[in-house]
C-alpha atoms as a PDB file:
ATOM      1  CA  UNK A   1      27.351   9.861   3.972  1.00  0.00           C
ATOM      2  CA  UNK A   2      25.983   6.610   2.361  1.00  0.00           C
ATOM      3  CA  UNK A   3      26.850   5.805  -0.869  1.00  0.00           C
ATOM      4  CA  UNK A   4      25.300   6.674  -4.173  1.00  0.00           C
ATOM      5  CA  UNK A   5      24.278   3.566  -5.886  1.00  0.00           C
ATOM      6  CA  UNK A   6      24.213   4.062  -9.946  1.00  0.00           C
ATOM      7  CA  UNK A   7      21.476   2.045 -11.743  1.00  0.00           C
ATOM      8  CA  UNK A   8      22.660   0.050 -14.656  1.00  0.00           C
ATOM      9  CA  UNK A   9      20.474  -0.502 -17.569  1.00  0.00           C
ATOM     10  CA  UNK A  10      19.804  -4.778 -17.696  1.00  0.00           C
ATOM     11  CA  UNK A  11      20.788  -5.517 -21.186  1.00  0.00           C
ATOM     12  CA  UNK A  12      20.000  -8.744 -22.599  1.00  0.00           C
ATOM     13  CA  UNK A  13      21.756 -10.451 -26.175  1.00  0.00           C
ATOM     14  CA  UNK A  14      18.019  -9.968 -27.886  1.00  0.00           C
ATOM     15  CA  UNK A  15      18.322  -6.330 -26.958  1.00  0.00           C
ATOM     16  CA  UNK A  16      21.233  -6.477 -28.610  1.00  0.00           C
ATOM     17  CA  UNK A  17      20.334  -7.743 -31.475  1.00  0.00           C
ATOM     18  CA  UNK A  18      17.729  -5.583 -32.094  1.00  0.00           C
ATOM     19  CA  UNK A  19      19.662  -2.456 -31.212  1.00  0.00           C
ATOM     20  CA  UNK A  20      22.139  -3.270 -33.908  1.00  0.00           C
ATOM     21  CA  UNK A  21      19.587  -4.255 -36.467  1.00  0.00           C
ATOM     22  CA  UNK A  22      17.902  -1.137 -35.758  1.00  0.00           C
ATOM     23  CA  UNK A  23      20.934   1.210 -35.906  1.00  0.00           C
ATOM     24  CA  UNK A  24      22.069  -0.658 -39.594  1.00  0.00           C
ATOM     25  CA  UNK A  25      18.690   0.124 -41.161  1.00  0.00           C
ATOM     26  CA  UNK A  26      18.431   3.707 -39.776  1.00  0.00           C
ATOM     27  CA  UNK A  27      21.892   4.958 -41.022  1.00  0.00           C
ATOM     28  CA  UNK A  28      22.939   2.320 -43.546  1.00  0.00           C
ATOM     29  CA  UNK A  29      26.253   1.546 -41.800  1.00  0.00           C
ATOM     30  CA  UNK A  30      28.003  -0.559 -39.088  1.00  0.00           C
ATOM     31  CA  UNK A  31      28.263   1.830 -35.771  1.00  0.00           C
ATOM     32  CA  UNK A  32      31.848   3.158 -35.519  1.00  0.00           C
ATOM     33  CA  UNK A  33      32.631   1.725 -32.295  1.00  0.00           C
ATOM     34  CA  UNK A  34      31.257  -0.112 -29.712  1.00  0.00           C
ATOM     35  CA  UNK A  35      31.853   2.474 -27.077  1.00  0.00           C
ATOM     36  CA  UNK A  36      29.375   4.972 -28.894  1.00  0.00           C
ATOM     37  CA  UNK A  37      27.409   1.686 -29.894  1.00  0.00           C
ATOM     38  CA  UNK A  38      26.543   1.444 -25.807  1.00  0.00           C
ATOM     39  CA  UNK A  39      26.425   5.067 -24.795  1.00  0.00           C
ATOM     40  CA  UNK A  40      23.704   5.791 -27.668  1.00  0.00           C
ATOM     41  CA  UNK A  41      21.499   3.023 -26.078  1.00  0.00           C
ATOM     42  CA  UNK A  42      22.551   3.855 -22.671  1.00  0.00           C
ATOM     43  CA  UNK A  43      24.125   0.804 -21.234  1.00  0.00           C
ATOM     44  CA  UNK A  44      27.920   0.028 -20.515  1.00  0.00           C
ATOM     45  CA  UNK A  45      30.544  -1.139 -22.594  1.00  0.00           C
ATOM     46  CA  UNK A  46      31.231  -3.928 -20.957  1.00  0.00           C
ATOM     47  CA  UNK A  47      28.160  -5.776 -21.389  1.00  0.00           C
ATOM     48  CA  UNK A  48      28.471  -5.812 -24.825  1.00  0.00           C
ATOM     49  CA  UNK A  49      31.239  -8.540 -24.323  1.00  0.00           C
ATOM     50  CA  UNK A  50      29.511 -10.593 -22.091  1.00  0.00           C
ATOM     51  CA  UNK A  51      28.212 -11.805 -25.347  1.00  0.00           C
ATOM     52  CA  UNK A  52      30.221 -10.419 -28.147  1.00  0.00           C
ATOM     53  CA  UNK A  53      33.712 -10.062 -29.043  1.00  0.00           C
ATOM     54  CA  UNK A  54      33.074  -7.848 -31.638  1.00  0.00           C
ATOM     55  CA  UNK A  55      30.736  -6.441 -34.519  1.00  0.00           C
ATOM     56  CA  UNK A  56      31.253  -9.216 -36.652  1.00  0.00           C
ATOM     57  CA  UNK A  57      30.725 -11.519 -34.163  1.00  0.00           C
ATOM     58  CA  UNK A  58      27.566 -10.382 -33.354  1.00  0.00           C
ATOM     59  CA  UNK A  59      26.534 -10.234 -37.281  1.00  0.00           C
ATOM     60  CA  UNK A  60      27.528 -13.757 -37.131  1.00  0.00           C
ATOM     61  CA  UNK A  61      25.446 -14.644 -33.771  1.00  0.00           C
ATOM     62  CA  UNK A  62      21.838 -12.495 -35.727  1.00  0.00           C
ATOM     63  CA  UNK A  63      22.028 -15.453 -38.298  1.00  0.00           C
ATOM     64  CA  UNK A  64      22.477 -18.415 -36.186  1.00  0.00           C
ATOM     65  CA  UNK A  65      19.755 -16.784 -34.267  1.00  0.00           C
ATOM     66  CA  UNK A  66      17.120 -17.302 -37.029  1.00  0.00           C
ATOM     67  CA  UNK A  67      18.246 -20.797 -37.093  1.00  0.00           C
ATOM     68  CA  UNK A  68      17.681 -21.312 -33.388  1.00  0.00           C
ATOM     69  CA  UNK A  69      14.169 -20.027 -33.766  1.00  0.00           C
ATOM     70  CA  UNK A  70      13.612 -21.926 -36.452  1.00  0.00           C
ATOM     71  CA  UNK A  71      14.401 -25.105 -35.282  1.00  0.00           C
ATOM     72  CA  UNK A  72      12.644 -24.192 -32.158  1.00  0.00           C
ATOM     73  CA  UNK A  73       9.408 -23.251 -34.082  1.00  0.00           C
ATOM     74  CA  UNK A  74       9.845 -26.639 -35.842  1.00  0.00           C
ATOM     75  CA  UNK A  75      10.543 -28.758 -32.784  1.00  0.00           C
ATOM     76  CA  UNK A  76       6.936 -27.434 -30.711  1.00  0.00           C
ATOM     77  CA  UNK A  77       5.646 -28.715 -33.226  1.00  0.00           C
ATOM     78  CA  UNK A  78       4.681 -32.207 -31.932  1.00  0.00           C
ATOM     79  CA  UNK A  79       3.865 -33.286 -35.823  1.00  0.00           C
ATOM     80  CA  UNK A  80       7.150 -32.920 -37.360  1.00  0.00           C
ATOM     81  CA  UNK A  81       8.809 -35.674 -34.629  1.00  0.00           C
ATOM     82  CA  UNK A  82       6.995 -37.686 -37.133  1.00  0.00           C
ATOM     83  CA  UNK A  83       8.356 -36.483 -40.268  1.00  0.00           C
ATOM     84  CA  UNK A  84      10.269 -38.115 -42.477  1.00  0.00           C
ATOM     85  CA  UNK A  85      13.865 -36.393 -43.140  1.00  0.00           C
ATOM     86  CA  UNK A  86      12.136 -35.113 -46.745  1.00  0.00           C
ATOM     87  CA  UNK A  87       9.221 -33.068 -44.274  1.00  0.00           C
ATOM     88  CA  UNK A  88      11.343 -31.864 -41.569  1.00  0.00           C
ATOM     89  CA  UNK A  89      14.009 -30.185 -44.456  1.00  0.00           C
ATOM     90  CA  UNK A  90      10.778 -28.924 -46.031  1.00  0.00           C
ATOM     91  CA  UNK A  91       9.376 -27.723 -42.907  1.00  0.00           C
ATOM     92  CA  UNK A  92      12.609 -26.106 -41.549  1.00  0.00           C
ATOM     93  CA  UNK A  93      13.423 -24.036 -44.780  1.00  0.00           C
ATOM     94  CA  UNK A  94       9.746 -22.992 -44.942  1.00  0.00           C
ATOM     95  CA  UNK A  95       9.845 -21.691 -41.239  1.00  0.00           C
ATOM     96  CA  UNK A  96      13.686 -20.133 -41.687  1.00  0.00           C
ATOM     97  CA  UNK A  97      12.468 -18.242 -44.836  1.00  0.00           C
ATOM     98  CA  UNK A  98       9.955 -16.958 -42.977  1.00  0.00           C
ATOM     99  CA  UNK A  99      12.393 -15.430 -40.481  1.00  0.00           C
ATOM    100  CA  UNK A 100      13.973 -13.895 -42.885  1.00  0.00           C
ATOM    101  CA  UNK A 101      11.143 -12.213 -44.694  1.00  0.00           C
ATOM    102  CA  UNK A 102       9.807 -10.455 -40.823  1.00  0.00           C
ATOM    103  CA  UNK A 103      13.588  -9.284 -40.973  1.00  0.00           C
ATOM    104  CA  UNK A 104      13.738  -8.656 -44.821  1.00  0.00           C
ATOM    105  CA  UNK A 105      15.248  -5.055 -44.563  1.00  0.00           C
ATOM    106  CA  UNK A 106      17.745  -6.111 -42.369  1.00  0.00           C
ATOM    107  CA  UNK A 107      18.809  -9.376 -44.614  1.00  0.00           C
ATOM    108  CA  UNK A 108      18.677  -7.310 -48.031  1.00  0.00           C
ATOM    109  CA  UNK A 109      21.301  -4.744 -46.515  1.00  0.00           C
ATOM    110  CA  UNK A 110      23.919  -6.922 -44.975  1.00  0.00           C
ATOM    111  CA  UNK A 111      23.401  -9.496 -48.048  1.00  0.00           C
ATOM    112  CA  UNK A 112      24.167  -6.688 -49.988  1.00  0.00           C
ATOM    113  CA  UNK A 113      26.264  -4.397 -48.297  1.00  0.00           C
ATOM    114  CA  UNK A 114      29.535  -4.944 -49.654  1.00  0.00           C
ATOM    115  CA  UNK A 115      30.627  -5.379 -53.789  1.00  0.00           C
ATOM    116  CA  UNK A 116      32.308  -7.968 -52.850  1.00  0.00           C
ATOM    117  CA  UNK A 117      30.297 -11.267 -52.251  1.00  0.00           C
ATOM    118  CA  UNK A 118      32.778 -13.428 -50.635  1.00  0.00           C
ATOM    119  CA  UNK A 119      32.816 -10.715 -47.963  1.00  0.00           C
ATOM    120  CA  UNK A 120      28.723 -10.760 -47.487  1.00  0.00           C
ATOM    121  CA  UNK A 121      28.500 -14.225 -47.182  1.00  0.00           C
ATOM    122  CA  UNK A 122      31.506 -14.505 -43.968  1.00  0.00           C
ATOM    123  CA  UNK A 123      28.451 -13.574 -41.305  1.00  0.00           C
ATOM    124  CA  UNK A 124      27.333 -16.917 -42.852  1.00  0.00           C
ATOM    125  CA  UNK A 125      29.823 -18.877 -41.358  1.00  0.00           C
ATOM    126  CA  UNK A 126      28.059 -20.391 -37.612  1.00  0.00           C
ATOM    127  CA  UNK A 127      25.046 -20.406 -39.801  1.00  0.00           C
ATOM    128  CA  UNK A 128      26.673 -22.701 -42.230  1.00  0.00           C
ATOM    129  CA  UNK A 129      27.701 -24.859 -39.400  1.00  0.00           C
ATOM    130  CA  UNK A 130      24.648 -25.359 -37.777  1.00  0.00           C
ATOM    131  CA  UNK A 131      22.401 -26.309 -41.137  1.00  0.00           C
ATOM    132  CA  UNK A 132      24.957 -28.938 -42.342  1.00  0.00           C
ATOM    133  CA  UNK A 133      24.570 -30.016 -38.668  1.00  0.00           C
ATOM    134  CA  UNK A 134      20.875 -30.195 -38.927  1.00  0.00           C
ATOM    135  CA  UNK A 135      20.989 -31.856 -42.270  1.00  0.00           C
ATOM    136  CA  UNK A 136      23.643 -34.394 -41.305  1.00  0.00           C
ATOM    137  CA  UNK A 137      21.344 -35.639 -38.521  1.00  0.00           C
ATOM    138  CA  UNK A 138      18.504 -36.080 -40.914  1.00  0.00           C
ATOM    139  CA  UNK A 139      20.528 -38.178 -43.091  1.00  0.00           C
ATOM    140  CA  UNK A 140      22.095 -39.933 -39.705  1.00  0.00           C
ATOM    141  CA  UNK A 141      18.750 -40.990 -38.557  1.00  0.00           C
ATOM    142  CA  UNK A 142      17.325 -42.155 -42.068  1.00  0.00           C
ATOM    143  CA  UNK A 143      20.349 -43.905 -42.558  1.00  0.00           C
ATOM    144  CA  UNK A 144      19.569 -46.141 -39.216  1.00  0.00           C
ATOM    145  CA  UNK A 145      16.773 -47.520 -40.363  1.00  0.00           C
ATOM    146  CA  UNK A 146      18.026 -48.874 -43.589  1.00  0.00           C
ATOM    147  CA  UNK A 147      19.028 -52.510 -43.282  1.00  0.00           C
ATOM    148  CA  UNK A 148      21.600 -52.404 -45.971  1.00  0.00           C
ATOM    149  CA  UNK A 149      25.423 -50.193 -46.316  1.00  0.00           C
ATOM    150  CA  UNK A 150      24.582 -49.562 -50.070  1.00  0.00           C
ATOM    151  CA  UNK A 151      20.983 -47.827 -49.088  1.00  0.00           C
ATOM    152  CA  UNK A 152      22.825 -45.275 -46.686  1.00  0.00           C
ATOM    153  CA  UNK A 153      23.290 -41.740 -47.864  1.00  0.00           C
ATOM    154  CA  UNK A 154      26.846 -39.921 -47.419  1.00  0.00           C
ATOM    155  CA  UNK A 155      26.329 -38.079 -44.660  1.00  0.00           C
ATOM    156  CA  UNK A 156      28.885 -35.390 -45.485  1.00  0.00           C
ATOM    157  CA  UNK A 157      28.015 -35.055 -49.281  1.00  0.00           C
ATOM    158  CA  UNK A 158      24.157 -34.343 -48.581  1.00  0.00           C
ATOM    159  CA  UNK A 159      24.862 -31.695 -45.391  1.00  0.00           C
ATOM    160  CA  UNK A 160      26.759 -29.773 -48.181  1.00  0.00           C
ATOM    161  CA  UNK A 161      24.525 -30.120 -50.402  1.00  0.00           C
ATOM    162  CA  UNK A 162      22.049 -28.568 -47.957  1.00  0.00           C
ATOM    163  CA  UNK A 163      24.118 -25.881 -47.744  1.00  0.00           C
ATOM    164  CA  UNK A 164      24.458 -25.317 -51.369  1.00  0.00           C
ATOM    165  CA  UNK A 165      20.813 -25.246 -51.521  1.00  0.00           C
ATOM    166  CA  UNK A 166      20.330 -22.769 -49.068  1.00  0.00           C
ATOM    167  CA  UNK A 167      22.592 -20.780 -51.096  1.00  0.00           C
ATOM    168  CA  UNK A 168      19.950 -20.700 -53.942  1.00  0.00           C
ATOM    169  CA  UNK A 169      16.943 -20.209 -51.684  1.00  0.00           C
ATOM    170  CA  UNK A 170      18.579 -17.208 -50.370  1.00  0.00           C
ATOM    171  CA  UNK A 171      19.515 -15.137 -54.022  1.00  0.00           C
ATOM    172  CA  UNK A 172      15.835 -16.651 -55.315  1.00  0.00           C
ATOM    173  CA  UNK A 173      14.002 -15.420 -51.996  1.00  0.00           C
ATOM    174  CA  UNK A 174      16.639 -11.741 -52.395  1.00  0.00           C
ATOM    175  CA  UNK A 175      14.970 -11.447 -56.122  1.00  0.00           C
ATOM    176  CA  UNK A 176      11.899 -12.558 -55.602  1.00  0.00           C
ATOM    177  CA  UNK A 177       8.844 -10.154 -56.616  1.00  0.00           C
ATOM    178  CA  UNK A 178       5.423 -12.485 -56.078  1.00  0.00           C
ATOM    179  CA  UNK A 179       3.066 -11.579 -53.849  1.00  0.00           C
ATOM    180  CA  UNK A 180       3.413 -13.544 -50.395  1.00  0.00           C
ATOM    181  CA  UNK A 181       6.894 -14.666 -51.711  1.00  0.00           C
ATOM    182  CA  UNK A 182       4.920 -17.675 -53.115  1.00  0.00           C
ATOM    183  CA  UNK A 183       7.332 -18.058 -55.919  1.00  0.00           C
ATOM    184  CA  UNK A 184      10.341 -18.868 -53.156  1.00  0.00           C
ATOM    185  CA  UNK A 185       8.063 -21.639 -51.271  1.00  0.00           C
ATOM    186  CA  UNK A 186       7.580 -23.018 -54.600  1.00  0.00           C
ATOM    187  CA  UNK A 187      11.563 -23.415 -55.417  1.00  0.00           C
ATOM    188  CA  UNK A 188      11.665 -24.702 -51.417  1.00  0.00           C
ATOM    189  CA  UNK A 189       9.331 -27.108 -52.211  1.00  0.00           C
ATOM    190  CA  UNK A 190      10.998 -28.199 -55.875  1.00  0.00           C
ATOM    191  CA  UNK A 191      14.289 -28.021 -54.821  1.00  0.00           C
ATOM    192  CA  UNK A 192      14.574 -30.179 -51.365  1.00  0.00           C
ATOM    193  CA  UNK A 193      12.035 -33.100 -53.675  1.00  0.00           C
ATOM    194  CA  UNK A 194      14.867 -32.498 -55.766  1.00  0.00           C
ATOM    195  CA  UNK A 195      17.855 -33.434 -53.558  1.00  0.00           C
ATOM    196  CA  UNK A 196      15.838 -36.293 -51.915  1.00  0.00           C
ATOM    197  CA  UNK A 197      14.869 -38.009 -55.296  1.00  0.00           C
ATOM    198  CA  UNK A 198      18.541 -37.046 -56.602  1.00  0.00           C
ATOM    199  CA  UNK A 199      20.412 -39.091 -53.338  1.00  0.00           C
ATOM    200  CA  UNK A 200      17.191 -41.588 -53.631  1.00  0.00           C
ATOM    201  CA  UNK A 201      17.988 -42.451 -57.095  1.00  0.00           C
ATOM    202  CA  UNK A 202      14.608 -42.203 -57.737  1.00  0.00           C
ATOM    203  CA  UNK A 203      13.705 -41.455 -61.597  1.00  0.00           C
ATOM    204  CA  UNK A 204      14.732 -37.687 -62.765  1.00  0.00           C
ATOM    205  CA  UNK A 205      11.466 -36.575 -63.601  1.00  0.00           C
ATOM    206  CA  UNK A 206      11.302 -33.746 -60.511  1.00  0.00           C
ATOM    207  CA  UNK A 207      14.921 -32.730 -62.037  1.00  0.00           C
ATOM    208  CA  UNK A 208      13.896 -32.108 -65.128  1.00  0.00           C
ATOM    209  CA  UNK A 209      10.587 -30.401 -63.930  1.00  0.00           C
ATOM    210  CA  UNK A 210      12.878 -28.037 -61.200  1.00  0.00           C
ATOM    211  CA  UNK A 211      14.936 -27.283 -64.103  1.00  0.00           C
ATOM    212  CA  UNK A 212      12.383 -25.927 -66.255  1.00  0.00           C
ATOM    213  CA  UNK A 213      11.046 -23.915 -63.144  1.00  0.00           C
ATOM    214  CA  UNK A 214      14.457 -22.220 -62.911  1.00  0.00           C
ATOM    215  CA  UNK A 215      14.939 -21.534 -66.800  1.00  0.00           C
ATOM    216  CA  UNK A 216      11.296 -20.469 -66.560  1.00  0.00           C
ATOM    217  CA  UNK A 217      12.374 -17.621 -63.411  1.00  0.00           C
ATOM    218  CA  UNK A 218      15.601 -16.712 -65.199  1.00  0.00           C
ATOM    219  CA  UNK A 219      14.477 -16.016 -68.408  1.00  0.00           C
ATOM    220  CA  UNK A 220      11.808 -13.309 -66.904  1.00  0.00           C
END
């Protein structure tokens, strides 16, 4: 009597991804184990760790995945190899924000899901790693093409920095109420100027003018 073959549902990482993100919006909460995780979406166990150790490493893995298509939506874009470091931060946090706002549901609850902050932010983490990465590079390759030590930028300094500001962007873009979330490209905008002319030691004029656009927001 030959033997019964079983099919086996393909499951890719994306599918994944979305199966979590789907299950987190429609009942508000993690899924109780990964076992039940599979057998609701009909595929085995197993493949879940082919690409995930766990829940929170997955959470971890949805974030860096905006950042890959981010800087993949950047890089086809055969203008910004042109860019100076000041356009390609302004073009990357224009195109990541806009990730996050076709995922915006999904962002608002796990930004928000527990009292504690500390404990939102830890799915940060690869995320964290990967934009001080990106903005370390920008300042590496600027930094080349200045003929003198006392022009270079601290590398380290300004990919925190970044960091810090994405920080910002992330609780202004979370309270944000305009229309077309023009208010958040307007603090993207204002606030990378900002870090440039700050590590440029360019006159203080766009600090002073960001900081009367943020007094301005948190006074409404």
């Amino acid at each position: 009597m030959a033997a019964q073959t079983k099919s086996k549902k393909k499951i890719s990482k994306i599918d994944i991804f979305t199966y979590y993100m789907d299950h987190v919006l429609m009942h508000e909460h993690t899924p109780r184990s990964v076992y039940k995780f599979a057998k609701d979406h009909k595929f085995e166990e197993k493949d879940f760790y082919k690409f995930f150790g766990s829940f929170e490493a997955l959470r971890e893995e949805i974030w860096e995945s905006f950042f890959e298509n981010a800087h993949t939506l950047m890089t086809k874009n055969e203008e910004v190899e042109h860019y100076g470091s000041r356009e390609k931060m302004l073009t990357f946090f224009y195109t990541f924000f806009e990730i996050l706002t076709a995922n915006r549901s999904y962002v608002l609850y796990v930004i928000n899901e527990h009292d504690d902050q500390l404990k939102n932010l830890k799915q940060l983490k690869g995320l964290r790693r990967n934009i001080k990465s990106f903005a370390k590079d920008l300042i590496e390759d600027d930094n080349d093409e200045k003929a003198y030590s006392f022009l270079k930028r601290n590398e380290s300094i300004y990919s925190e920095a970044a960091w810090i500001q994405f920080l910002f962007l992330l609780k202004f873009w979370k309270d944000d109420r305009s229309a077309d979330f023009e208010k958040t490209d307007v603090a993207i905008e204002k606030s990378v100027n900002t870090i440039f002319d700050v590590f440029d030691n360019t006159p203080l004029e766009k600090v002073f003018d960001f900081g009367k656009f943020l007094y301005k927001e948190t006074m409404r």
